[in-house]
PDB file of N, CA and C in Angstrom:
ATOM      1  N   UNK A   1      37.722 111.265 148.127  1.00  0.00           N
ATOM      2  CA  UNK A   1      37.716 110.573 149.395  1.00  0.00           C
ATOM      3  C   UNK A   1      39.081 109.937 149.634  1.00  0.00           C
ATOM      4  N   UNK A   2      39.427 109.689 150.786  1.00  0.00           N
ATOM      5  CA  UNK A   2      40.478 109.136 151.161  1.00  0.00           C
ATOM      6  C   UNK A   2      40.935 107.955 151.523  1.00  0.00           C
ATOM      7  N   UNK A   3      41.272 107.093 151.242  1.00  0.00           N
ATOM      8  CA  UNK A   3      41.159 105.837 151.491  1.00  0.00           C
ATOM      9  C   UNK A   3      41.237 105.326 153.040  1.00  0.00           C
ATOM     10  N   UNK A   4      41.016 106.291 154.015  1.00  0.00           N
ATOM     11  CA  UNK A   4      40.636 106.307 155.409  1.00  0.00           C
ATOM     12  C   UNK A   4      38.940 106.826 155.454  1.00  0.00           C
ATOM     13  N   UNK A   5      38.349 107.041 154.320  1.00  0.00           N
ATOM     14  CA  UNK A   5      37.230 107.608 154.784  1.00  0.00           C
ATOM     15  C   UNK A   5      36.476 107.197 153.440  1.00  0.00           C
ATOM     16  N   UNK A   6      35.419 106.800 153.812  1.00  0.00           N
ATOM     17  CA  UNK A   6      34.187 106.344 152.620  1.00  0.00           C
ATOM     18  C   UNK A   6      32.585 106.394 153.491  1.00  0.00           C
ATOM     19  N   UNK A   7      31.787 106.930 152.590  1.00  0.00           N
ATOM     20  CA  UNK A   7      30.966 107.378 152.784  1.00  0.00           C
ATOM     21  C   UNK A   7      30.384 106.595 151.683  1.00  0.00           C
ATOM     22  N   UNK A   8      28.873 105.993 152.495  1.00  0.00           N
ATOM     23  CA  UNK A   8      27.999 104.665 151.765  1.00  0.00           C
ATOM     24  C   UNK A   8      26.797 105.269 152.466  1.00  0.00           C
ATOM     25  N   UNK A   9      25.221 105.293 151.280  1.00  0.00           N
ATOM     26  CA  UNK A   9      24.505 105.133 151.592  1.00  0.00           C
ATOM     27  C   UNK A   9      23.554 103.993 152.627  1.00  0.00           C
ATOM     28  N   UNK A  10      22.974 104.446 153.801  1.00  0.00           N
ATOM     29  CA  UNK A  10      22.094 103.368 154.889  1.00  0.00           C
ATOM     30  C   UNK A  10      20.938 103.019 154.330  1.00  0.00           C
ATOM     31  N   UNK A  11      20.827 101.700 153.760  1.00  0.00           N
ATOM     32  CA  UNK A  11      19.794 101.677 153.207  1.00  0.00           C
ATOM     33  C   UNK A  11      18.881 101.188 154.414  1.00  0.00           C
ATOM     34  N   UNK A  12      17.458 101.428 153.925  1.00  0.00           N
ATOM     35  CA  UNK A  12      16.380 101.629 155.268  1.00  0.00           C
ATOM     36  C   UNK A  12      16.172 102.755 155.364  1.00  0.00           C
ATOM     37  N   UNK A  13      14.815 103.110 156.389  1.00  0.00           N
ATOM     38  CA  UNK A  13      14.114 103.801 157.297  1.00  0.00           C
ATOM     39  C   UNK A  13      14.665 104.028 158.747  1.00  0.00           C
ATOM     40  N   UNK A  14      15.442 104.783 158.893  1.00  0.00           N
ATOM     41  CA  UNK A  14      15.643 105.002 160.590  1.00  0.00           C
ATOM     42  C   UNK A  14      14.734 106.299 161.026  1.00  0.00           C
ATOM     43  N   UNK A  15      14.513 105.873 162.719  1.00  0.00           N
ATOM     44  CA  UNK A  15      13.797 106.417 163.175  1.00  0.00           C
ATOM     45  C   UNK A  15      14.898 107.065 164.294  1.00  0.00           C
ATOM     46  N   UNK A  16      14.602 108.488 164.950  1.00  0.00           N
ATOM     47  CA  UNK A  16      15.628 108.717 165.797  1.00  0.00           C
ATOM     48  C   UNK A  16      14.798 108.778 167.263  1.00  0.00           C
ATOM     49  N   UNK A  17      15.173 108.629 167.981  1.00  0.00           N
ATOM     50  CA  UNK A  17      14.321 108.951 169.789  1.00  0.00           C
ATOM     51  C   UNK A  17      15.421 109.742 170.194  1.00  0.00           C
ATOM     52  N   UNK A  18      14.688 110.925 171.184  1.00  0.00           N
ATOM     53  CA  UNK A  18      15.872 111.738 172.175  1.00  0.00           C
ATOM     54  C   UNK A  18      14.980 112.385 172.595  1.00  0.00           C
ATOM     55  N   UNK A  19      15.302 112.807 174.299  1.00  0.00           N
ATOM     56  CA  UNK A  19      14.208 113.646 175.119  1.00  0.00           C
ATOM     57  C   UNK A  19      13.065 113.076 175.127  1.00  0.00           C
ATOM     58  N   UNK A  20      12.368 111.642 175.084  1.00  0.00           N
ATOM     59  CA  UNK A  20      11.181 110.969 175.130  1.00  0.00           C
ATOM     60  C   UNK A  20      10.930 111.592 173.961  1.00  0.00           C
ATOM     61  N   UNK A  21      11.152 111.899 172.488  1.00  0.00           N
ATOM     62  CA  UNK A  21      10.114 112.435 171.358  1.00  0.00           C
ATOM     63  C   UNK A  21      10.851 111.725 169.968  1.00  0.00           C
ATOM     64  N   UNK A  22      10.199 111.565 169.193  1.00  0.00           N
ATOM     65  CA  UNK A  22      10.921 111.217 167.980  1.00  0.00           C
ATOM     66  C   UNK A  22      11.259 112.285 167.387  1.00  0.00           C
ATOM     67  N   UNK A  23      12.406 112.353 167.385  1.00  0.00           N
ATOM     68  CA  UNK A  23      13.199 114.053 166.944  1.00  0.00           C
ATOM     69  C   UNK A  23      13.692 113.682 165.310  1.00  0.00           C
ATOM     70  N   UNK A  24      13.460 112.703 164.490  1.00  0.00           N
ATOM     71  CA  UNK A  24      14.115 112.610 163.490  1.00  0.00           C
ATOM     72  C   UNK A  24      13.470 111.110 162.374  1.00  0.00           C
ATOM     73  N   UNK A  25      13.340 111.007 161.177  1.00  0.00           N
ATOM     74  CA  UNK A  25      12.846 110.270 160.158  1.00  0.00           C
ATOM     75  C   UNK A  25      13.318 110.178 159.219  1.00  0.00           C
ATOM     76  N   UNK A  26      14.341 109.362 158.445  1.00  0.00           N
ATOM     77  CA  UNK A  26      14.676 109.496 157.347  1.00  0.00           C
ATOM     78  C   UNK A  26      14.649 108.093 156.519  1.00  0.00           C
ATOM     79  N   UNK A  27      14.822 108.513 155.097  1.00  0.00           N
ATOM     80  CA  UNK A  27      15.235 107.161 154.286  1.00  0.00           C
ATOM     81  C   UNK A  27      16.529 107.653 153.461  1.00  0.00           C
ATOM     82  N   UNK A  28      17.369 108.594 154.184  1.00  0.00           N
ATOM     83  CA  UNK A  28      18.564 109.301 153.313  1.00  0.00           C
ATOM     84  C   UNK A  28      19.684 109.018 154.081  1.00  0.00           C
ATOM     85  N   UNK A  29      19.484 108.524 155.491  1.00  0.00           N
ATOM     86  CA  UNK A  29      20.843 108.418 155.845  1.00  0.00           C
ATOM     87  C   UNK A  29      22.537 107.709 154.950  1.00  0.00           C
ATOM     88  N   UNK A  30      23.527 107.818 155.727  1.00  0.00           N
ATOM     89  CA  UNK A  30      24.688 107.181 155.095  1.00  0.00           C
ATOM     90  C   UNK A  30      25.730 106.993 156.018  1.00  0.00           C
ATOM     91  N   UNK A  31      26.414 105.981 155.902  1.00  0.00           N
ATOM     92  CA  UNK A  31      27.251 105.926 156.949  1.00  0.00           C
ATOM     93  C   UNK A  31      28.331 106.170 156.798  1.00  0.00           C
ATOM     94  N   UNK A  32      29.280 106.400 157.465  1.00  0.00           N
ATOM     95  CA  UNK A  32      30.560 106.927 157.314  1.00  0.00           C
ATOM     96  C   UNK A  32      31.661 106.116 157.962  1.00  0.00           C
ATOM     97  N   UNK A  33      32.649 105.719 157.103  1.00  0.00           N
ATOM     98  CA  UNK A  33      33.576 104.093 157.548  1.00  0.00           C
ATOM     99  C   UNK A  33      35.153 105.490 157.793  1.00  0.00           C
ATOM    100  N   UNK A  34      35.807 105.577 158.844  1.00  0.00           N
ATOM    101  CA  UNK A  34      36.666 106.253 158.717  1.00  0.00           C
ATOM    102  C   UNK A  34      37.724 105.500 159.905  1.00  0.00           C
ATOM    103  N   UNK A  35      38.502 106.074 160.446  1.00  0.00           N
ATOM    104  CA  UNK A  35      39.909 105.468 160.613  1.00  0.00           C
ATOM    105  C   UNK A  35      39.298 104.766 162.771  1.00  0.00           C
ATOM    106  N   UNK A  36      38.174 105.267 162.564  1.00  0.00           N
ATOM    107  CA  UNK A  36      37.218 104.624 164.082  1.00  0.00           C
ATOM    108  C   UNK A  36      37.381 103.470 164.140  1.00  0.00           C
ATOM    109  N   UNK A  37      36.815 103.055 165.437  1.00  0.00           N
ATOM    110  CA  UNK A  37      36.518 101.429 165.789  1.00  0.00           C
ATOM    111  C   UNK A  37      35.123 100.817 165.041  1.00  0.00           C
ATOM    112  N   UNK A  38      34.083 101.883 164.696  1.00  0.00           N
ATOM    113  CA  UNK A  38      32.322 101.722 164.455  1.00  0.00           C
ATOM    114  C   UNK A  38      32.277 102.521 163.048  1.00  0.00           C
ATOM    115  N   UNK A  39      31.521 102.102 162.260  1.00  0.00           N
ATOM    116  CA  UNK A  39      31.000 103.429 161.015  1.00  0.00           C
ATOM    117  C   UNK A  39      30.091 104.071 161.824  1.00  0.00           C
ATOM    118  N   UNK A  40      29.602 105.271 161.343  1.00  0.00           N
ATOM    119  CA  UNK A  40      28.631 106.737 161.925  1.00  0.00           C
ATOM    120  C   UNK A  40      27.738 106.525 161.070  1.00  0.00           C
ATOM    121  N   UNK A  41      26.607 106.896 161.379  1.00  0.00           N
ATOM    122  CA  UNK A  41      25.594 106.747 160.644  1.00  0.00           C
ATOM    123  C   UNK A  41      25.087 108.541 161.100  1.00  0.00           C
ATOM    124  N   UNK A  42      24.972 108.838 159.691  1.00  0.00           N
ATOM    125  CA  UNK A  42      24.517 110.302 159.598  1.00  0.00           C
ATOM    126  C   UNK A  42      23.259 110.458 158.922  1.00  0.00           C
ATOM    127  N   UNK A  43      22.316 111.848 159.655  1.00  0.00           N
ATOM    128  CA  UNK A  43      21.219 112.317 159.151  1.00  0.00           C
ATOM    129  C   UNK A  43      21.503 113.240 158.578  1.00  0.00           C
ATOM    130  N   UNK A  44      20.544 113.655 157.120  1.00  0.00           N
ATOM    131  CA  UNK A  44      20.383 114.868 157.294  1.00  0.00           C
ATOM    132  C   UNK A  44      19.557 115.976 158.126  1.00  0.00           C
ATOM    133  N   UNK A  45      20.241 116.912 157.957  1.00  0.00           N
ATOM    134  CA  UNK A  45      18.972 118.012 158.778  1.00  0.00           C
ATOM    135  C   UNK A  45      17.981 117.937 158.453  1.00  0.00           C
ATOM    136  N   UNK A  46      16.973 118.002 157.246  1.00  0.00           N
ATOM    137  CA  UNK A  46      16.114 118.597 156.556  1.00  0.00           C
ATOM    138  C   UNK A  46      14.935 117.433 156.932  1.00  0.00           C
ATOM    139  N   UNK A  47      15.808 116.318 157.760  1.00  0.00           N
ATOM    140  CA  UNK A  47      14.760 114.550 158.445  1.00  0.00           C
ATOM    141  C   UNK A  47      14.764 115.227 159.915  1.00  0.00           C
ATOM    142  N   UNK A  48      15.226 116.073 160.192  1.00  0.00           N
ATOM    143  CA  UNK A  48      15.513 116.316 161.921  1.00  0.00           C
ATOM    144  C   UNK A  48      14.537 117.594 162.331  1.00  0.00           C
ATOM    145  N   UNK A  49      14.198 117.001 163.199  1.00  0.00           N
ATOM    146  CA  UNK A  49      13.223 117.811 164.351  1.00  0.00           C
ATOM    147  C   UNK A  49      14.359 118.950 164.600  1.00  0.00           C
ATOM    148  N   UNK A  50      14.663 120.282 163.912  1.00  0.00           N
ATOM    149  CA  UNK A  50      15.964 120.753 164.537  1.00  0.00           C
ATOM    150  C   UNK A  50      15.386 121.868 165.735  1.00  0.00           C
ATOM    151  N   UNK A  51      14.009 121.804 165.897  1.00  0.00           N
ATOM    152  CA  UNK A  51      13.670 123.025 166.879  1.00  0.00           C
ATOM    153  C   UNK A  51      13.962 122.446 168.829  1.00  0.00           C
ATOM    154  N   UNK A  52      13.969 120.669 168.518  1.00  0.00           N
ATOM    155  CA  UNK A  52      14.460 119.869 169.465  1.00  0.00           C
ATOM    156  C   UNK A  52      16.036 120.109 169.564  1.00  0.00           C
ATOM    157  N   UNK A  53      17.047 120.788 169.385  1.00  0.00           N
ATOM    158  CA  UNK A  53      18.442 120.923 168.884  1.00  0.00           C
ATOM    159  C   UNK A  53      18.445 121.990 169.173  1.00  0.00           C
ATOM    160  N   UNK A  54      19.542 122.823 170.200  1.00  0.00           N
ATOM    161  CA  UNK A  54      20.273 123.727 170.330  1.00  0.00           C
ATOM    162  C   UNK A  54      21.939 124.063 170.010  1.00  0.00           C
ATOM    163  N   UNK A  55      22.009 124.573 169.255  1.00  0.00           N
ATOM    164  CA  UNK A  55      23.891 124.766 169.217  1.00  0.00           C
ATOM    165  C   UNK A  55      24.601 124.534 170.442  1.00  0.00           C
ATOM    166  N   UNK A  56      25.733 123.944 170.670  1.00  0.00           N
ATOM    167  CA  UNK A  56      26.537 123.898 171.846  1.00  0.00           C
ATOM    168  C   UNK A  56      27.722 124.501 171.684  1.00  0.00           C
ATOM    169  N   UNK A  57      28.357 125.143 172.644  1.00  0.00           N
ATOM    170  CA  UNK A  57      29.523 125.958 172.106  1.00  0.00           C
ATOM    171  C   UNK A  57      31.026 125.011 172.162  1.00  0.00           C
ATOM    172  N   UNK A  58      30.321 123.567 172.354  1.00  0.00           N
ATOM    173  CA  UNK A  58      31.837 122.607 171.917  1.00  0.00           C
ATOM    174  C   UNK A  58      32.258 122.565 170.535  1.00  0.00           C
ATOM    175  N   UNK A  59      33.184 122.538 170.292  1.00  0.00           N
ATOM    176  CA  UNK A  59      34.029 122.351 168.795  1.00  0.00           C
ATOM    177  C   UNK A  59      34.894 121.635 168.888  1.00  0.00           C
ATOM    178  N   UNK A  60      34.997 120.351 167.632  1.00  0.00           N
ATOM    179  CA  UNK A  60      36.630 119.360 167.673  1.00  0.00           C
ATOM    180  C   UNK A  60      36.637 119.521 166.434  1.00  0.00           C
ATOM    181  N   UNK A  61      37.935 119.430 166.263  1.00  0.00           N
ATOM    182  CA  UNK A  61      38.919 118.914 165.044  1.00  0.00           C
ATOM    183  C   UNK A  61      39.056 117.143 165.087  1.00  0.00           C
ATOM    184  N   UNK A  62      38.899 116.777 163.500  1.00  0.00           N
ATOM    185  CA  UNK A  62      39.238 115.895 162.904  1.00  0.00           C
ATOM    186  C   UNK A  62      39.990 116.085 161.908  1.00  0.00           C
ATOM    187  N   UNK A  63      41.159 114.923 162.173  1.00  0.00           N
ATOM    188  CA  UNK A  63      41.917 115.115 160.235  1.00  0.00           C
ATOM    189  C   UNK A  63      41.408 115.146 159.286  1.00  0.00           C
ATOM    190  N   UNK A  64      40.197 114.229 159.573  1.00  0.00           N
ATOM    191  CA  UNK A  64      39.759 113.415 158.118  1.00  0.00           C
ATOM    192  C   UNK A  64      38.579 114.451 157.727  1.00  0.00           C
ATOM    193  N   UNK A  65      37.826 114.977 158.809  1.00  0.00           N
ATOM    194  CA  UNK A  65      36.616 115.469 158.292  1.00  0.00           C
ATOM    195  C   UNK A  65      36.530 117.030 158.799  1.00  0.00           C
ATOM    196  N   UNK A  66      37.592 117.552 159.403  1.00  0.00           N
ATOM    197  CA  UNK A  66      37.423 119.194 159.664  1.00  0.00           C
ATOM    198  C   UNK A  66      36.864 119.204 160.865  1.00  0.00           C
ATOM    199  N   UNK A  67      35.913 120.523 160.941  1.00  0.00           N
ATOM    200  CA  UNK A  67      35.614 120.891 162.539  1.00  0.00           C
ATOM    201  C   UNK A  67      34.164 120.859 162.714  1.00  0.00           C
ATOM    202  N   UNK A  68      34.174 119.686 164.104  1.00  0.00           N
ATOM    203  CA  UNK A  68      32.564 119.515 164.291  1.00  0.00           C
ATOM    204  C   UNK A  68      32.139 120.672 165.008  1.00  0.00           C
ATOM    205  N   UNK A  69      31.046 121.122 164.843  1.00  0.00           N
ATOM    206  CA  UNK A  69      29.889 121.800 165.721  1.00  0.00           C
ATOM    207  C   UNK A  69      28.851 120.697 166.417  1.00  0.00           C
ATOM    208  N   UNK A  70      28.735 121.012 167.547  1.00  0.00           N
ATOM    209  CA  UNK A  70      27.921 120.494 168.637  1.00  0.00           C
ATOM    210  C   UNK A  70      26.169 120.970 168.781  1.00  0.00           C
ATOM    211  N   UNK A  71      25.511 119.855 168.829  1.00  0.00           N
ATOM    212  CA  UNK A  71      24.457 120.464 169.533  1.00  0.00           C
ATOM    213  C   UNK A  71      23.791 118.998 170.489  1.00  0.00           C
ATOM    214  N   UNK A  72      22.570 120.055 171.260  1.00  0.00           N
ATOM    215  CA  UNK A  72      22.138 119.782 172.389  1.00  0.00           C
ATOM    216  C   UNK A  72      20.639 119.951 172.637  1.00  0.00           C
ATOM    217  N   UNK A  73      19.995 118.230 172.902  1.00  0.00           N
ATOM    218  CA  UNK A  73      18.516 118.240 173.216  1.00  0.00           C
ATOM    219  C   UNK A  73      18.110 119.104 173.923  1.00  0.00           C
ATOM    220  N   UNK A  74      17.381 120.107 173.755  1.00  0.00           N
ATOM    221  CA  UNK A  74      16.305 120.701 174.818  1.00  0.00           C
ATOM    222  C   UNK A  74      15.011 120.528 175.001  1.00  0.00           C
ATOM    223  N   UNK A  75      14.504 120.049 176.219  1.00  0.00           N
ATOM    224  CA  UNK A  75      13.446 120.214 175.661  1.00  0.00           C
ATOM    225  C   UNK A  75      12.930 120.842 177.343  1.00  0.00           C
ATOM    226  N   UNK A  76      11.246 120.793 177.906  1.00  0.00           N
ATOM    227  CA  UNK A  76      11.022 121.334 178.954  1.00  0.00           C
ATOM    228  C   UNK A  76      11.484 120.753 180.268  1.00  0.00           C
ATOM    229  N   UNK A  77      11.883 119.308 180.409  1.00  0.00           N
ATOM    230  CA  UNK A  77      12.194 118.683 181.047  1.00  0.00           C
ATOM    231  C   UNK A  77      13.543 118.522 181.557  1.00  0.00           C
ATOM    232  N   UNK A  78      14.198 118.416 180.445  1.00  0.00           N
ATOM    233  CA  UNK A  78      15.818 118.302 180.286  1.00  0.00           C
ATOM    234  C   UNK A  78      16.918 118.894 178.977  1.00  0.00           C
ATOM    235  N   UNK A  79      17.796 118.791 179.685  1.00  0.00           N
ATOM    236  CA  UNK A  79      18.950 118.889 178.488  1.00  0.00           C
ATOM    237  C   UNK A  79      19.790 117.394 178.564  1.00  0.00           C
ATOM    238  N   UNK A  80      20.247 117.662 177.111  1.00  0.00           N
ATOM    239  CA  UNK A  80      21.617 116.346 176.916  1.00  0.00           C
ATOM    240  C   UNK A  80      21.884 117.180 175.747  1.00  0.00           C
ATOM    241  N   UNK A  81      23.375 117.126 176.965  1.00  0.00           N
ATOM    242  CA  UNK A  81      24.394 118.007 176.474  1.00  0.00           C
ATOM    243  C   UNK A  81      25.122 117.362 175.087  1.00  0.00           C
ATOM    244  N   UNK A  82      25.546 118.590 174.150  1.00  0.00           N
ATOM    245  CA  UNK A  82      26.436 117.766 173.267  1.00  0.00           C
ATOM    246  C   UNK A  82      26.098 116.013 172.493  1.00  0.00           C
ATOM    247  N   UNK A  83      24.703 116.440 172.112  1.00  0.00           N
ATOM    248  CA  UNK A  83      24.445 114.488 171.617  1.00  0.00           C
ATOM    249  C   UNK A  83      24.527 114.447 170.290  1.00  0.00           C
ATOM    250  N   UNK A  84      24.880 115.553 169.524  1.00  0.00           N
ATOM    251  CA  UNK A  84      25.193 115.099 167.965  1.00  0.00           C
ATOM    252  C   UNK A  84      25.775 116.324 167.677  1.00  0.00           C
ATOM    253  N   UNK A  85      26.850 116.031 166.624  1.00  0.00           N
ATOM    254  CA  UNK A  85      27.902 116.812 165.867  1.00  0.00           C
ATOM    255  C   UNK A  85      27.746 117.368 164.486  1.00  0.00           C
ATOM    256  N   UNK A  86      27.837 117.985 163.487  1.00  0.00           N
ATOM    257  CA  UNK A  86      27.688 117.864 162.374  1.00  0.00           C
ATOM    258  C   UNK A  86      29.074 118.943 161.550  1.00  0.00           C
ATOM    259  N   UNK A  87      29.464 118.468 160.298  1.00  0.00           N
ATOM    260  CA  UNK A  87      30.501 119.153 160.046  1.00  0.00           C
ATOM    261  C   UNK A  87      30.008 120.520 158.994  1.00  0.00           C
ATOM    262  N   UNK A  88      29.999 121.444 158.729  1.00  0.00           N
ATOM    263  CA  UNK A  88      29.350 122.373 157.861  1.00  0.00           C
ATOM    264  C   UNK A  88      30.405 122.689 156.658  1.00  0.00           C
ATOM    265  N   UNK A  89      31.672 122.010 157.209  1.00  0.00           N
ATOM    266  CA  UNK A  89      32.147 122.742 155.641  1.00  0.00           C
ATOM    267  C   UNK A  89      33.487 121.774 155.988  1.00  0.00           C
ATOM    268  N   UNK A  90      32.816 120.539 155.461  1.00  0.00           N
ATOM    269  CA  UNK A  90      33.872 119.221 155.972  1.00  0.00           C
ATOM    270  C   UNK A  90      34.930 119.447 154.970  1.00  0.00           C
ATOM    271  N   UNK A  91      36.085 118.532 155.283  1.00  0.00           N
ATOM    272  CA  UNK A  91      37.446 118.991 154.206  1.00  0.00           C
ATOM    273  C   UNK A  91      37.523 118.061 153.187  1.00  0.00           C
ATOM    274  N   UNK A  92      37.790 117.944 152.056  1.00  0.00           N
ATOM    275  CA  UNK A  92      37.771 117.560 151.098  1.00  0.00           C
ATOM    276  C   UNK A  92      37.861 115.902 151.174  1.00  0.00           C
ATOM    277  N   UNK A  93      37.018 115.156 150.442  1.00  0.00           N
ATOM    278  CA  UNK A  93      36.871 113.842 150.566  1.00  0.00           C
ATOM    279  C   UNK A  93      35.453 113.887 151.638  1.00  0.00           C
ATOM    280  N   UNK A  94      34.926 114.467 152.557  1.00  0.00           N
ATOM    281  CA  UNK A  94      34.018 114.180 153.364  1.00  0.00           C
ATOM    282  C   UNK A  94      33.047 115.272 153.260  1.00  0.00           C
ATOM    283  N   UNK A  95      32.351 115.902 151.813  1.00  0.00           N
ATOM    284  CA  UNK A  95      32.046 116.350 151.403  1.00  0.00           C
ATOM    285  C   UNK A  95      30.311 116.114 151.484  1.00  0.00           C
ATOM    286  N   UNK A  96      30.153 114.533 151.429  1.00  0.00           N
ATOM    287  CA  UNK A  96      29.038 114.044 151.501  1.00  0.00           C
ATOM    288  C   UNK A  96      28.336 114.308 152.871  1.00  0.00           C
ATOM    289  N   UNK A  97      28.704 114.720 153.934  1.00  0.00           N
ATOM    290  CA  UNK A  97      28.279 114.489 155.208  1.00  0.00           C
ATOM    291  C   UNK A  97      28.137 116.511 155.325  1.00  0.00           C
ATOM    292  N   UNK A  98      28.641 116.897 154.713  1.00  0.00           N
ATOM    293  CA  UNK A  98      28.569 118.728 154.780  1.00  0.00           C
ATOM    294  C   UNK A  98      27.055 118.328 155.349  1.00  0.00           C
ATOM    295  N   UNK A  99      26.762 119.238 156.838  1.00  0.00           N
ATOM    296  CA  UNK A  99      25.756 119.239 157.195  1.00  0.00           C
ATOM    297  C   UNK A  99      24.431 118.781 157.540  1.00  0.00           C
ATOM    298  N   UNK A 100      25.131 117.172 157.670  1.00  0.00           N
ATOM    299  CA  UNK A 100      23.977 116.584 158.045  1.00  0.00           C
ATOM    300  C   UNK A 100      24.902 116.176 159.689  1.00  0.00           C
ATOM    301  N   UNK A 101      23.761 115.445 160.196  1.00  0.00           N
ATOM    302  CA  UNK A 101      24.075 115.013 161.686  1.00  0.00           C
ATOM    303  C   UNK A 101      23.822 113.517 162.203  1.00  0.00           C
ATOM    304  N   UNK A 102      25.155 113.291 163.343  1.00  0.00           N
ATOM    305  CA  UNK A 102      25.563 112.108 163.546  1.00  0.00           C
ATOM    306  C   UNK A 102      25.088 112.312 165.336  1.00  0.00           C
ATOM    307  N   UNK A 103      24.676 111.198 165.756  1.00  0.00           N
ATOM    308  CA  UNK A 103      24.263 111.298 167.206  1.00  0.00           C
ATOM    309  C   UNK A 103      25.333 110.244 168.195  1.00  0.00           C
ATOM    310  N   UNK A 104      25.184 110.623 169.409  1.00  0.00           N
ATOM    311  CA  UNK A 104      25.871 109.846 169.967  1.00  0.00           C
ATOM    312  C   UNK A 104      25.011 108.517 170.787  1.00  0.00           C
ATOM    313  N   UNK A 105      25.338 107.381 170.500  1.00  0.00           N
ATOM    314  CA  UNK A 105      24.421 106.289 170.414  1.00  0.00           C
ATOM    315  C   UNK A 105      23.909 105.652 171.878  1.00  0.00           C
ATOM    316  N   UNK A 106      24.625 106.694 173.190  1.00  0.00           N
ATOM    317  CA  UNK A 106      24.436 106.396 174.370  1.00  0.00           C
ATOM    318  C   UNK A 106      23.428 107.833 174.806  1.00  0.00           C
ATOM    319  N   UNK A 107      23.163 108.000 173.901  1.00  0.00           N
ATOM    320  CA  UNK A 107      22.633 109.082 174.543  1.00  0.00           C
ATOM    321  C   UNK A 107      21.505 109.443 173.269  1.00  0.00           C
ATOM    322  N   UNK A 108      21.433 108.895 172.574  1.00  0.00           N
ATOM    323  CA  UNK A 108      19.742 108.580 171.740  1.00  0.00           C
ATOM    324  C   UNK A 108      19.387 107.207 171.423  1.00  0.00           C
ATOM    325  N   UNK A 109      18.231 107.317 170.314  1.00  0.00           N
ATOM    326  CA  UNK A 109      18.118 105.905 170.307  1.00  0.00           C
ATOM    327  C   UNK A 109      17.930 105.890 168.475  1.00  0.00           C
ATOM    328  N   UNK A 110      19.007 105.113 167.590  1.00  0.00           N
ATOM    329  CA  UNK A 110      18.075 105.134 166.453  1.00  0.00           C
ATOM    330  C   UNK A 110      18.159 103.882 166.057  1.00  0.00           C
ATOM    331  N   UNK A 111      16.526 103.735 165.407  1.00  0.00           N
ATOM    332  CA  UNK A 111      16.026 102.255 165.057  1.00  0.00           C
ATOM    333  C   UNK A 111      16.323 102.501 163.238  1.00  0.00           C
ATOM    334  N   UNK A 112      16.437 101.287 162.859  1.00  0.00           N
ATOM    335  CA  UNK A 112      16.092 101.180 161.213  1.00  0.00           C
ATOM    336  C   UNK A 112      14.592 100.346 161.426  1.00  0.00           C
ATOM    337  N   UNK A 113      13.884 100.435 160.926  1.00  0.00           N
ATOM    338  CA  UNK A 113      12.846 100.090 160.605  1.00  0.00           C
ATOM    339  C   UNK A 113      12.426  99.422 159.111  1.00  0.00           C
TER     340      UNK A 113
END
C-alpha cells in the first residue's frame, strides 16, 4: 500500500437502498482512505443484489487504484446511471478492493446498522 492509500476494515452491518429495493447486506465492508476529501466505503459483490446492476460502458483511471468499471441500477421503473464503480484488477497496493463495489452516496442510500 501506499502511503496515499490504506484500506481498513468497516466495522458493522451496512445495509444498501437503490431503485426503492435493498440491493445489498454486508458485515465485510472496508473503507478506503486515499488522496480524496471522504474515505469510500466498499462492498463486496458476493453482499450485492448484482442482478439489480448493469455494466455501464464508462471507464476512469486512477493513479492510486487503476481503472474503474461502471455500473447502473435497473430496474422496471428506472435507471441510475453510473451509481457504483468497482476496480477488477486494481494496481498494486489497492489490492484489497479487487472487485468489490463502492456507490455513489447521492444517488443510494447506505445505512450501518
Amino acid at each position: 500500500m501506499t502511503d496515499a492509500l490504506r484500506i481498513e476494515p468497516a466495522p458493522g452491518h451496512y445495509v444498501l437502498r437503490g431503485g426503492g429495493a435493498v440491493i445489498g447486506e454486508t458485515d465485510n465492508a472496508v473503507w478506503l482512505y486515499d488522496d480524496g476529501p471522504e474515505p469510500r466505503l466498499y462492498l463486496p459483490r458476493a453482499d450485492i443484489a448484482m442482478e439489480f446492476l448493469d455494466p455501464s460502458e464508462t471507464v476512469t483511471q486512477c493513479h492510486l487504484k487503476g481503472t474503474a468499471s461502471y455500473f447502473s441500477i435497473v430496474s422496471k421503473s428506472m435507471v441510475i446511471k453510473d451509481v457504483a464503480w468497482s476496480y477488477e484488477a486494481p494496481l498494486p497496493g489497492a489490492e484489497a478492493i479487487a472487485g468489490m463495489l463502492s456507490f455513489y452516496d447521492d444517488k443510494v442510500t447506505v445505512e450501518r446498522i
